[in-house]
Protein backbone atom coordinates (compact mmCIF):
# COMPACT_ATOMS: atom_id res chain seq x y z
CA UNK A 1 94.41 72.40 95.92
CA UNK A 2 91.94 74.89 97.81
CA UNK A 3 92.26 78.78 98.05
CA UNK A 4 91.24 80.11 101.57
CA UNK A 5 88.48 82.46 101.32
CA UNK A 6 85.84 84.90 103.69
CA UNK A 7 82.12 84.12 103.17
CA UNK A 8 80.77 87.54 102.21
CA UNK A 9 77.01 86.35 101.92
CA UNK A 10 75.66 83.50 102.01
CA UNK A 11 72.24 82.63 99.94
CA UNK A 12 70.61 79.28 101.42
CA UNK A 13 67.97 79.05 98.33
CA UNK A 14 70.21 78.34 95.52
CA UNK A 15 73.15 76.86 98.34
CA UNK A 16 75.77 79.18 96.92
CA UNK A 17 77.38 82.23 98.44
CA UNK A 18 79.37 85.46 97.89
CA UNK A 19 83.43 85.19 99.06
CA UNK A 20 86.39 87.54 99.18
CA UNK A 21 89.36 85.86 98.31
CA UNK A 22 91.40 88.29 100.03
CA UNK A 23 91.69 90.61 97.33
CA UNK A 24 88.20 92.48 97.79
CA UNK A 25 86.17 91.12 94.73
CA UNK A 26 83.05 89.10 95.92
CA UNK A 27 82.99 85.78 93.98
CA UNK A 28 80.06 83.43 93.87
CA UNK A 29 80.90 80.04 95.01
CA UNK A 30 78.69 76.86 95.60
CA UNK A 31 78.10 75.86 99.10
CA UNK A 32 79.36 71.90 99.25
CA UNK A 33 79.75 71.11 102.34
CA UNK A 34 76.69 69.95 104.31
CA UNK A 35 77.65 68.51 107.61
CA UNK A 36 78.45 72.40 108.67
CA UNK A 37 76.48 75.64 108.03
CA UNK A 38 78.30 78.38 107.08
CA UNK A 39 77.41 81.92 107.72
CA UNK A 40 78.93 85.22 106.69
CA UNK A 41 82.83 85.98 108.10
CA UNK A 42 83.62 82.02 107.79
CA UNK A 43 86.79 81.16 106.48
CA UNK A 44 86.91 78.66 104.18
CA UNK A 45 88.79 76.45 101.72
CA UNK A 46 87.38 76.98 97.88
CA UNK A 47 88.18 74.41 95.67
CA UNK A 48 87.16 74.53 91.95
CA UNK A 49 84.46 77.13 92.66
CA UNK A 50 82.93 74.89 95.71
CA UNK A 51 83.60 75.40 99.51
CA UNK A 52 84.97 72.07 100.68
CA UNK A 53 85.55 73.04 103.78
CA UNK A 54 85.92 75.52 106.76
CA UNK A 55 89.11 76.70 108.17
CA UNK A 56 89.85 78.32 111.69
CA UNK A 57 91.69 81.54 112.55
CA UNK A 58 94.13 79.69 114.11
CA UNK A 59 94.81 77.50 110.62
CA UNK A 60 95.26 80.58 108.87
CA UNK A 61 97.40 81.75 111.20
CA UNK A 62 99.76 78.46 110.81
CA UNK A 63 99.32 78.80 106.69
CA UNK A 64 101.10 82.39 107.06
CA UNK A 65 103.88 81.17 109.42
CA UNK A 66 104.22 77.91 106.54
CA UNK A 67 104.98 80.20 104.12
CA UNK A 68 107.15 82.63 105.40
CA UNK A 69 109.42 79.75 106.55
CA UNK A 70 109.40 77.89 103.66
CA UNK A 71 109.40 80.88 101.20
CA UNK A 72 110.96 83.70 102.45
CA UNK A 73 110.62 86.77 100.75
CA UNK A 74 108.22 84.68 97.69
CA UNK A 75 105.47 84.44 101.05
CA UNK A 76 104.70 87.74 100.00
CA UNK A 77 102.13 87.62 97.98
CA UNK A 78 100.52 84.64 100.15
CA UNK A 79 100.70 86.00 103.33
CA UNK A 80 99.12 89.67 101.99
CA UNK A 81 95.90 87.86 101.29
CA UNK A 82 95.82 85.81 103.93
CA UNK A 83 96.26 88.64 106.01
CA UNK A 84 93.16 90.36 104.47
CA UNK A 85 91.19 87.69 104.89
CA UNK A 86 92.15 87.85 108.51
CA UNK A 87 90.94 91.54 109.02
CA UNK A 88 87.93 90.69 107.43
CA UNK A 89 87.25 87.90 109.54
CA UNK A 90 87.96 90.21 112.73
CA UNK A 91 85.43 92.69 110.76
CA UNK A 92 82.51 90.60 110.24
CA UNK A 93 83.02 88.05 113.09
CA UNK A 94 84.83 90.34 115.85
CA UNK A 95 87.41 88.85 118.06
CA UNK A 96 90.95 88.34 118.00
């Protein structure tokens, strides 16, 4: 299973980059995914220490709604950092 994450940095040389994973500590992940680029306030899905793949605001969105409906009151945790990684997204990429 992945963990959604924000690309903080993103270092092409070594193909590994710096990601929040919602709870403000940069991380250093390896990039492995190649059929898309990603830059800095991409969310993405971490697996094992390796980005797999990106996700959409609109995913993220749907993830938070999943949980609260299927958890309740347990979302809470969940939701929080998905939430951050939201604002961050808005931060770095702007938009809505």
């Amino acid at each position: 299973m992945g963990v959604p994450a924000l690309i903080l940095e993103v270092r092409r040389k070594d193909m590994t980059a710096l990601v929040d994973y919602g709870d403000g500590v940069p991380r250093e992940v390896l990039i492995g995914i190649s059929e898309e680029r990603v830059e800095p306030g991409d969310i993405v899905i971490v697996h094992a220490g390796v980005v797999v793949s990106k996700m959409s605001r609109e995913e993220v969105v749907e993830q938070i709604e999943f949980f609260e409906e299927a958890l309740g009151e347990e979302a809470e945790g969940f939701v929080e950092v998905y939430k951050n990684i939201l604002e961050k997204h808005k931060a770095l990429k702007g938009g809505g």
